[in-house]
PDB file of N, CA and C in Angstrom:
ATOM      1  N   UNK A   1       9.442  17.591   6.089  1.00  0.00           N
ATOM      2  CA  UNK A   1       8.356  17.229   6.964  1.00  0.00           C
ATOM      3  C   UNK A   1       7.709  15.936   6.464  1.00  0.00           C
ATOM      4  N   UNK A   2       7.438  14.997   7.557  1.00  0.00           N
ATOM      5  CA  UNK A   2       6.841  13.446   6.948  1.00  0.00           C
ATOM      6  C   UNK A   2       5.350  13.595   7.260  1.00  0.00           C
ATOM      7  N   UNK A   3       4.979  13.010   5.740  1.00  0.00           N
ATOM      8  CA  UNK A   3       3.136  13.160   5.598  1.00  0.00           C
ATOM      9  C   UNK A   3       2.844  11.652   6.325  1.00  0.00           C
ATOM     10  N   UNK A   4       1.691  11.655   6.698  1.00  0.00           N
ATOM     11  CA  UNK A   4       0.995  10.040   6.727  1.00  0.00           C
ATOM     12  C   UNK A   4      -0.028  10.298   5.508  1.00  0.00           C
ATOM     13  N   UNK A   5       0.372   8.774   5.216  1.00  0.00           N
ATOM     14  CA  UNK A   5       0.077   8.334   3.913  1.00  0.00           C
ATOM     15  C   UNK A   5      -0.642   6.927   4.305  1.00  0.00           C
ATOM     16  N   UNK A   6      -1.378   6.277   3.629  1.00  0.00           N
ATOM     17  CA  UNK A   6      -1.784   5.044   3.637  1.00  0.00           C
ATOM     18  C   UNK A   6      -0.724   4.673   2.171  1.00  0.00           C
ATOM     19  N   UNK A   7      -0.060   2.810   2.615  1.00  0.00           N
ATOM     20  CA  UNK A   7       0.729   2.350   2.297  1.00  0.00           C
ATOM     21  C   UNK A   7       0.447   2.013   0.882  1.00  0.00           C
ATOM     22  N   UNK A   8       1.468   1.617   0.178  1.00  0.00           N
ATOM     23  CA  UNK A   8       0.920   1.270  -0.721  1.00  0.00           C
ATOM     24  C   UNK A   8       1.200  -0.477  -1.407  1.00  0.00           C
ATOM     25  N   UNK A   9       2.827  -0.689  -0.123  1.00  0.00           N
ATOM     26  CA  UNK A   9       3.300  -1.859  -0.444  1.00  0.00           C
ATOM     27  C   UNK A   9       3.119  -2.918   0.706  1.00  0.00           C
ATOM     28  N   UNK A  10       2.507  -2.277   1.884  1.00  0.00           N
ATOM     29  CA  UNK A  10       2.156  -2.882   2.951  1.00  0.00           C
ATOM     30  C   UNK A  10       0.819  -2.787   3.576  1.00  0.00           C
ATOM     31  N   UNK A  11      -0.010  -3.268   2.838  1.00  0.00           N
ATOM     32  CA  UNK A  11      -1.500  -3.406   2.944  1.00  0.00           C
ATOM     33  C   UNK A  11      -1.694  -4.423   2.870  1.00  0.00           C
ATOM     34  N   UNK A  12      -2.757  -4.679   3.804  1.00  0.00           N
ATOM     35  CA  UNK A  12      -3.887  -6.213   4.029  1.00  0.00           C
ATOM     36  C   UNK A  12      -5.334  -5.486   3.160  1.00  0.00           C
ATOM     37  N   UNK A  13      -5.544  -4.692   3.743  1.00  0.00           N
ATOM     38  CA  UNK A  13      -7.305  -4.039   3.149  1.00  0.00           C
ATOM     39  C   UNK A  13      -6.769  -2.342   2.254  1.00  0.00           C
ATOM     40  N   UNK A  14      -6.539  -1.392   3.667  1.00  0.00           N
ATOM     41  CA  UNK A  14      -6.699   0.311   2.433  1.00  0.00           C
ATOM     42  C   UNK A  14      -5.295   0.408   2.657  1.00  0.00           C
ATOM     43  N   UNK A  15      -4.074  -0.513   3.865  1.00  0.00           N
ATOM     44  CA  UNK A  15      -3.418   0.427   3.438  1.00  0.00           C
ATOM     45  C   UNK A  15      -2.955   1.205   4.955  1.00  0.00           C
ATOM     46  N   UNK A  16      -3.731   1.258   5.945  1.00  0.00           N
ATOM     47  CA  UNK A  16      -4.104   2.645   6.915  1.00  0.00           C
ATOM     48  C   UNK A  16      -2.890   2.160   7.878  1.00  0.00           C
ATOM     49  N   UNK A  17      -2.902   0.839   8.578  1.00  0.00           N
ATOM     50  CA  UNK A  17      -1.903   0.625   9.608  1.00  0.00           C
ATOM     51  C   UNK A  17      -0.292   0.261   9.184  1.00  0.00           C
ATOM     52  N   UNK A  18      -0.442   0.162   7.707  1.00  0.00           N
ATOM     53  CA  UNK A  18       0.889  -0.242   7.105  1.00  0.00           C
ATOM     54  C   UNK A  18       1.486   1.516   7.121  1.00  0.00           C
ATOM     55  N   UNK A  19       0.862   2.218   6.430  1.00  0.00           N
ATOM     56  CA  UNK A  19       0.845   3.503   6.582  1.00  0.00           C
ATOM     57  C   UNK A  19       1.234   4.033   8.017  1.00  0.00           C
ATOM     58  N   UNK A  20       0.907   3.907   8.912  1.00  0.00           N
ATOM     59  CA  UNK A  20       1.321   4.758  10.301  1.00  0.00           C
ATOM     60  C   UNK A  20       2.486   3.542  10.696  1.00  0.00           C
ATOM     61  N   UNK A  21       2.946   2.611  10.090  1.00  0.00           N
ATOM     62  CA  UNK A  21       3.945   1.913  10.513  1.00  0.00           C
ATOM     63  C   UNK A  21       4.844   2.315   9.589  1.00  0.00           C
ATOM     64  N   UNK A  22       4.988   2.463   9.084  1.00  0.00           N
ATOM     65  CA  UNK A  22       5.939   3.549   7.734  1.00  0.00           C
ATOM     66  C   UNK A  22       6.230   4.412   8.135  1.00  0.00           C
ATOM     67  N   UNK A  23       5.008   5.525   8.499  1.00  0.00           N
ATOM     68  CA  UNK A  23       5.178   6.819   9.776  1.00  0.00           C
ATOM     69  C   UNK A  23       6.016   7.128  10.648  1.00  0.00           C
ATOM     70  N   UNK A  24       5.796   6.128  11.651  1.00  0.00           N
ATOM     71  CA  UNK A  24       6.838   5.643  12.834  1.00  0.00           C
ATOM     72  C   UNK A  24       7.799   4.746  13.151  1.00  0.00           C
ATOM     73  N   UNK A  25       7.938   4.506  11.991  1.00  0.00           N
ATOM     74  CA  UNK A  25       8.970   3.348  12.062  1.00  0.00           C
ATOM     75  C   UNK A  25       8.706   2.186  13.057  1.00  0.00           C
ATOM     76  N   UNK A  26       7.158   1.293  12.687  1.00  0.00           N
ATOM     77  CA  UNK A  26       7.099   0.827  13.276  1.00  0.00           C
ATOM     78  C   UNK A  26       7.164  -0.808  12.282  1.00  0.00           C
ATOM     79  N   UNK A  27       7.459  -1.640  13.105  1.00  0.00           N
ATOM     80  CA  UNK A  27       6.551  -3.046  12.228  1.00  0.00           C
ATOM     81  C   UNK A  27       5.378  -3.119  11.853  1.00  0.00           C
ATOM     82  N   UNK A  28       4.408  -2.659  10.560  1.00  0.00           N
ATOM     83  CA  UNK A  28       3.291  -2.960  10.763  1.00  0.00           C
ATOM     84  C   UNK A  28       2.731  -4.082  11.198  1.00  0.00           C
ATOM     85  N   UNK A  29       3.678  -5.483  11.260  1.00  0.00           N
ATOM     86  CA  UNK A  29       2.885  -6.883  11.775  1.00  0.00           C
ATOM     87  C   UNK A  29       2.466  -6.188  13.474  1.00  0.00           C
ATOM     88  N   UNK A  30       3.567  -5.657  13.924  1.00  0.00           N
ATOM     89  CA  UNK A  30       3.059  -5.219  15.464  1.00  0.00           C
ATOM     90  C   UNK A  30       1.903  -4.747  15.394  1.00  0.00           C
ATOM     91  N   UNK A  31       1.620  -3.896  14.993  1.00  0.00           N
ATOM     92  CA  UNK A  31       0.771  -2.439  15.062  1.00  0.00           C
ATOM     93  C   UNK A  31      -1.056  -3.155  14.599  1.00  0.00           C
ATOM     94  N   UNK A  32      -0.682  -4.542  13.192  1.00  0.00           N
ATOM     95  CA  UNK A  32      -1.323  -4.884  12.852  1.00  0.00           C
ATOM     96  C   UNK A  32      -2.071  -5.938  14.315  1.00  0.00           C
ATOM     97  N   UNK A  33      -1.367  -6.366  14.965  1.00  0.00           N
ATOM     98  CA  UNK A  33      -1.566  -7.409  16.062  1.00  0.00           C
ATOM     99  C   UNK A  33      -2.842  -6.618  17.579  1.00  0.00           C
ATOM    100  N   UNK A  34      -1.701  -5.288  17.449  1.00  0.00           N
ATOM    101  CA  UNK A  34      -2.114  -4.390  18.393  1.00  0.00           C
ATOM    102  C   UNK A  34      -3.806  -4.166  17.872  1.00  0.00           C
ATOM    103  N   UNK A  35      -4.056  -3.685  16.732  1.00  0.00           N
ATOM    104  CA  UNK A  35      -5.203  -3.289  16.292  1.00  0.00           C
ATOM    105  C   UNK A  35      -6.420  -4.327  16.641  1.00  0.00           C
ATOM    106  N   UNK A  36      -6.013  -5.843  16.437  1.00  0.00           N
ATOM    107  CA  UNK A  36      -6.694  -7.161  16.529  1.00  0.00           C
ATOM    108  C   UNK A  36      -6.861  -6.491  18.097  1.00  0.00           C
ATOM    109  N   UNK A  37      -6.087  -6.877  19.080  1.00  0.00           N
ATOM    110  CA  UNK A  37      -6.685  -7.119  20.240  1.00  0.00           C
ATOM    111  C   UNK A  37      -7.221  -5.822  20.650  1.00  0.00           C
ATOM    112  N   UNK A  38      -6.970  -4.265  19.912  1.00  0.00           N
ATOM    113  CA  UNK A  38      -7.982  -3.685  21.032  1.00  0.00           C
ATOM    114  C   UNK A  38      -9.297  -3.504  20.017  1.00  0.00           C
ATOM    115  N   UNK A  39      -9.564  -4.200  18.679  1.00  0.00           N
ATOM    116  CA  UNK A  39     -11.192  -4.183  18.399  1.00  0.00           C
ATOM    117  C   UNK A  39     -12.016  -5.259  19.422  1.00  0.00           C
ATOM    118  N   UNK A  40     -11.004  -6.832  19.483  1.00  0.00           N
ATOM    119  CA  UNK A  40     -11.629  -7.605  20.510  1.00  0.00           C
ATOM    120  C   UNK A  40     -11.933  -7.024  21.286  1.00  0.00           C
ATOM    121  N   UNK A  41     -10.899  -6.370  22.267  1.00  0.00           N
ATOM    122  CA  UNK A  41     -11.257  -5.065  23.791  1.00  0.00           C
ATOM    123  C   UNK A  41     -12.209  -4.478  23.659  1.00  0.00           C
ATOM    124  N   UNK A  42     -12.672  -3.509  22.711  1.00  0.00           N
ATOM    125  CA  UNK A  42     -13.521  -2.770  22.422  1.00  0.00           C
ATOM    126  C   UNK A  42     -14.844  -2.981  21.768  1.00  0.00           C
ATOM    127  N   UNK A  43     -14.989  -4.020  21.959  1.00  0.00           N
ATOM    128  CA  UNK A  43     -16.409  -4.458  21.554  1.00  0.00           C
ATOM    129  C   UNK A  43     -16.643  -4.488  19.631  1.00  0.00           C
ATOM    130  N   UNK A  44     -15.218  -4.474  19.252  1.00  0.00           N
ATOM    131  CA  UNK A  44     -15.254  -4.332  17.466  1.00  0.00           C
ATOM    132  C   UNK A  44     -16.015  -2.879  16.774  1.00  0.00           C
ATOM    133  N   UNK A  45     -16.595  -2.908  17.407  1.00  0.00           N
ATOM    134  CA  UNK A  45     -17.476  -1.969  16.115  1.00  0.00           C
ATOM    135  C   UNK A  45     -16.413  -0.705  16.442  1.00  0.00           C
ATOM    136  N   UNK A  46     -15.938  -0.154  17.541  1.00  0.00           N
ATOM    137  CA  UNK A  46     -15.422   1.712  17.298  1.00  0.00           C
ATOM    138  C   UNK A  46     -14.518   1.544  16.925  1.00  0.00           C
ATOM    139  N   UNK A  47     -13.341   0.258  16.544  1.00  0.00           N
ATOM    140  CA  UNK A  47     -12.378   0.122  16.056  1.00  0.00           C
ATOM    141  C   UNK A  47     -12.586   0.026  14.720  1.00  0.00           C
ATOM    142  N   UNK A  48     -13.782  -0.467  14.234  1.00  0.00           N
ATOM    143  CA  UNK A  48     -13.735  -0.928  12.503  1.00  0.00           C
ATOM    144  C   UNK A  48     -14.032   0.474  12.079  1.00  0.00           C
ATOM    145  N   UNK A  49     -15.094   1.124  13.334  1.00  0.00           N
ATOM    146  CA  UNK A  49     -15.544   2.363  12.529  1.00  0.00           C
ATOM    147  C   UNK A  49     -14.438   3.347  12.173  1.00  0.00           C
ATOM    148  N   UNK A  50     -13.778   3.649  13.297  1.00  0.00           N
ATOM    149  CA  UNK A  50     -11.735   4.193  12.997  1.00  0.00           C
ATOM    150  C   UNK A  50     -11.445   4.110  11.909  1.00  0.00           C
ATOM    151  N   UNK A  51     -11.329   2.572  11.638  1.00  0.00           N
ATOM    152  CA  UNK A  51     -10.466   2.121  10.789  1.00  0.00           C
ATOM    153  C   UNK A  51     -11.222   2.784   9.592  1.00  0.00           C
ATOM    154  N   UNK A  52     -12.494   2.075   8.675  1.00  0.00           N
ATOM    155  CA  UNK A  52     -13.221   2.812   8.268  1.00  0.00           C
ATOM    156  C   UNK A  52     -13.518   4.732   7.902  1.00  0.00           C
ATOM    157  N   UNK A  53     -13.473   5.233   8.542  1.00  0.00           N
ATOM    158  CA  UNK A  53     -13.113   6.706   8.674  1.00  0.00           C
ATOM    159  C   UNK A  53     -11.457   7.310   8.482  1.00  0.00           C
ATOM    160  N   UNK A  54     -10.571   6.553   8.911  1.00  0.00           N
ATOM    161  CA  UNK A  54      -9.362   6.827   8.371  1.00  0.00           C
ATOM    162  C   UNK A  54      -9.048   6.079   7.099  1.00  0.00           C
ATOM    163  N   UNK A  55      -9.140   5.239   6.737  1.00  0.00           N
ATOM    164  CA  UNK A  55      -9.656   5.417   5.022  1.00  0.00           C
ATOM    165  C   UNK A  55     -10.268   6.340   4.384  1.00  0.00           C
ATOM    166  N   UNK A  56     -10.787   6.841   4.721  1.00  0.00           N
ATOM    167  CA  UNK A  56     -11.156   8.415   4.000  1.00  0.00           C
ATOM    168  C   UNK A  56     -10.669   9.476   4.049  1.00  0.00           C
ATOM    169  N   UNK A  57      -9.849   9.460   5.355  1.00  0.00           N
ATOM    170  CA  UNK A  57      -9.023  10.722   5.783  1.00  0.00           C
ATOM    171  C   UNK A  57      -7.894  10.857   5.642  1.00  0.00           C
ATOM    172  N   UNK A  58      -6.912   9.668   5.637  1.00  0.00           N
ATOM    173  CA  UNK A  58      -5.765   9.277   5.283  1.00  0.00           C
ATOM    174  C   UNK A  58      -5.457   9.336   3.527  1.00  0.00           C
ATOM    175  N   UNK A  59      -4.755   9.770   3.084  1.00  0.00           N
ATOM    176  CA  UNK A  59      -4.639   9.988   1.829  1.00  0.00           C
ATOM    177  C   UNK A  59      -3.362   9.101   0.872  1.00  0.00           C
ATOM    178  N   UNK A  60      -3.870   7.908   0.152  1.00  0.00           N
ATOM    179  CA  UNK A  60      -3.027   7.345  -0.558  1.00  0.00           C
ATOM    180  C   UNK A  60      -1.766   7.947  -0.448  1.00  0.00           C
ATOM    181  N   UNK A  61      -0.715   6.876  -0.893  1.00  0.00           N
ATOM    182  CA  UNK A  61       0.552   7.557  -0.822  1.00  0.00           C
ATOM    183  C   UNK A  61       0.697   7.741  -2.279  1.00  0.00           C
ATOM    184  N   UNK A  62       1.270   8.880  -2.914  1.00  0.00           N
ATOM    185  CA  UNK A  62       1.124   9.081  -4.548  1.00  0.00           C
ATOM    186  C   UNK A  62       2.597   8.258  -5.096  1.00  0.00           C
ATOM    187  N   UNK A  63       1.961   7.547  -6.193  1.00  0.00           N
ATOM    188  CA  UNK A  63       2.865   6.965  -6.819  1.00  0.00           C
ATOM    189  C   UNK A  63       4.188   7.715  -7.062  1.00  0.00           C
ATOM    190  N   UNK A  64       4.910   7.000  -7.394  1.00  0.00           N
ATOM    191  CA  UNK A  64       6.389   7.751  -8.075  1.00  0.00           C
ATOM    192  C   UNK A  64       6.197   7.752  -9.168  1.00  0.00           C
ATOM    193  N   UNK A  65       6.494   8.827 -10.162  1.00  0.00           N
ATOM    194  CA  UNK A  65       6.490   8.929 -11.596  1.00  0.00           C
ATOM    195  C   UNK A  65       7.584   7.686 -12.516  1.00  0.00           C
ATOM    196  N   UNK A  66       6.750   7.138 -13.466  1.00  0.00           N
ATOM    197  CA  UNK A  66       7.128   6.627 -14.443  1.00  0.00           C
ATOM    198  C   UNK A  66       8.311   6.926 -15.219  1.00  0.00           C
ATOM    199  N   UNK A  67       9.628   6.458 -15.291  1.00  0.00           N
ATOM    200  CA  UNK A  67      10.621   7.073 -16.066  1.00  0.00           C
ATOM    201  C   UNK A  67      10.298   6.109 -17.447  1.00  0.00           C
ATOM    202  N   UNK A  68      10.050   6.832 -18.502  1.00  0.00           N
ATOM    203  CA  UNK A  68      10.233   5.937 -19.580  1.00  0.00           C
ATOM    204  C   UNK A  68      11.752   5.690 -20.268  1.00  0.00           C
ATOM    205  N   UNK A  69      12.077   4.245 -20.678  1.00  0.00           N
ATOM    206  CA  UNK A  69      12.763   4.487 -21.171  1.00  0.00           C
ATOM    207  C   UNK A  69      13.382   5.157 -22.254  1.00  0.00           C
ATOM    208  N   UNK A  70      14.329   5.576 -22.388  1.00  0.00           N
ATOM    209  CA  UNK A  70      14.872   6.512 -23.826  1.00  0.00           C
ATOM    210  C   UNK A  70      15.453   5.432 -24.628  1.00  0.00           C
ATOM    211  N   UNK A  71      15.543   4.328 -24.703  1.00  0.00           N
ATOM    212  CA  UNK A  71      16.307   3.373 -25.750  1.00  0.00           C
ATOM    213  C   UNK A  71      15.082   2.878 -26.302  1.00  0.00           C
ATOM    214  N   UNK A  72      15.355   2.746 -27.519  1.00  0.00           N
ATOM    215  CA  UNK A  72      14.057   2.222 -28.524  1.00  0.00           C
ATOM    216  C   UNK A  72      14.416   0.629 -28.590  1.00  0.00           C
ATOM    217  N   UNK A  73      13.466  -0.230 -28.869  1.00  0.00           N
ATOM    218  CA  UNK A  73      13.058  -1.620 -28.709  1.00  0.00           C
ATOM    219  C   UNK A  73      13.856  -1.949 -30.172  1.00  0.00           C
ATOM    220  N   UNK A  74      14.572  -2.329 -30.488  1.00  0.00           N
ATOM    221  CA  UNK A  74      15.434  -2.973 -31.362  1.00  0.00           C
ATOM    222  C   UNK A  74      15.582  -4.060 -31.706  1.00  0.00           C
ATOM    223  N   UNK A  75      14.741  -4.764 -30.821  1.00  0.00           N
ATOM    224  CA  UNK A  75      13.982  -6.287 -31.467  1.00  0.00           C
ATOM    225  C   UNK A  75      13.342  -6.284 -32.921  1.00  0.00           C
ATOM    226  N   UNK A  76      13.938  -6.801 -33.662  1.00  0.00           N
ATOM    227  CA  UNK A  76      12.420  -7.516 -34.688  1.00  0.00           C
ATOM    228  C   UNK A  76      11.927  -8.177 -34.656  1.00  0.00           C
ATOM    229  N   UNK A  77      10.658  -8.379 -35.449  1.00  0.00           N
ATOM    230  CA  UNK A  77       9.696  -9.118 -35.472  1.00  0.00           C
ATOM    231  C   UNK A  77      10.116 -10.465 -35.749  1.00  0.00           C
ATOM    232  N   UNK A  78       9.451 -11.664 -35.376  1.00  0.00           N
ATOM    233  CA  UNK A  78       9.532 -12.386 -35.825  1.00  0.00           C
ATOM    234  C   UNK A  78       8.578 -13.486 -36.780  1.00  0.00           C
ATOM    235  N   UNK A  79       9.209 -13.898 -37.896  1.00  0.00           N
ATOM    236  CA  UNK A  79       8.317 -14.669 -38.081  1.00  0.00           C
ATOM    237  C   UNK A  79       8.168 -16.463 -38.313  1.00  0.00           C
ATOM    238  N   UNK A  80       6.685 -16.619 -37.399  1.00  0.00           N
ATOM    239  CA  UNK A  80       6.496 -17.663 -36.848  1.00  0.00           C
ATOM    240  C   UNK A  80       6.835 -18.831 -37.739  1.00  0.00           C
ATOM    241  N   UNK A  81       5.632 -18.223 -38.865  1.00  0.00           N
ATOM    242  CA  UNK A  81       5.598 -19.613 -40.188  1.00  0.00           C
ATOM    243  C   UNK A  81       6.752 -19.818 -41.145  1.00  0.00           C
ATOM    244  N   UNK A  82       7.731 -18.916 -41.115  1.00  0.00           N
ATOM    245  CA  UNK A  82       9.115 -19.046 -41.878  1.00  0.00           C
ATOM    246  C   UNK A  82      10.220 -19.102 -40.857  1.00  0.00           C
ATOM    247  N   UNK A  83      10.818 -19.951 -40.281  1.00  0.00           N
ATOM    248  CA  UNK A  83      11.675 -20.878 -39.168  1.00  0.00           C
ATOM    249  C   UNK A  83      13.280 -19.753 -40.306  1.00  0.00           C
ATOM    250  N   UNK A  84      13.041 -19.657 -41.228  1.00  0.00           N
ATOM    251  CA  UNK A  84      14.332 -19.572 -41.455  1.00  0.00           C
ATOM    252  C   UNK A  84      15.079 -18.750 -41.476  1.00  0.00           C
TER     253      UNK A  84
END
């Protein structure tokens, strides 16, 4: 089952429309375009407030866990003031 998530690699501000374009397999540049003209349409404010409120409701997408590596750093040190 697919969660909506706010994005984490396709964000301008939280994240929210990159997120439902991830969702749906959409372009977020579209979706991002779409959003512009209906806050113009809408007089701005019930669109920011949306937007705004689904930032809170929408839930980060959780990182992927860290694999550390298992090979140890086998570099030595070097030193600067003895060239030789």
């Amino acid at each position: 089952m697919k969660h909506l998530y706010r994005s984490i690699d396709n964000r301008i501000f939280s994240g929210i429309l990159g997120g439902l374009g991830e969702y749906y397999n959409i372009d977020p540049v579209v979706l991002r375009a779409a959003y512009v003209l209906l806050t113009i349409m809408t007089g701005i404010i019930p669109c920011i407030l949306a937007y705004f409120i689904c930032t809170f409701i929408i839930p980060q997408r959780p990182l992927p866990p860290i694999h550390e590596a298992k090979v140890k750093d086998k570099a030595e040190p070097v030193d600067v003031e003895n060239n030789n």
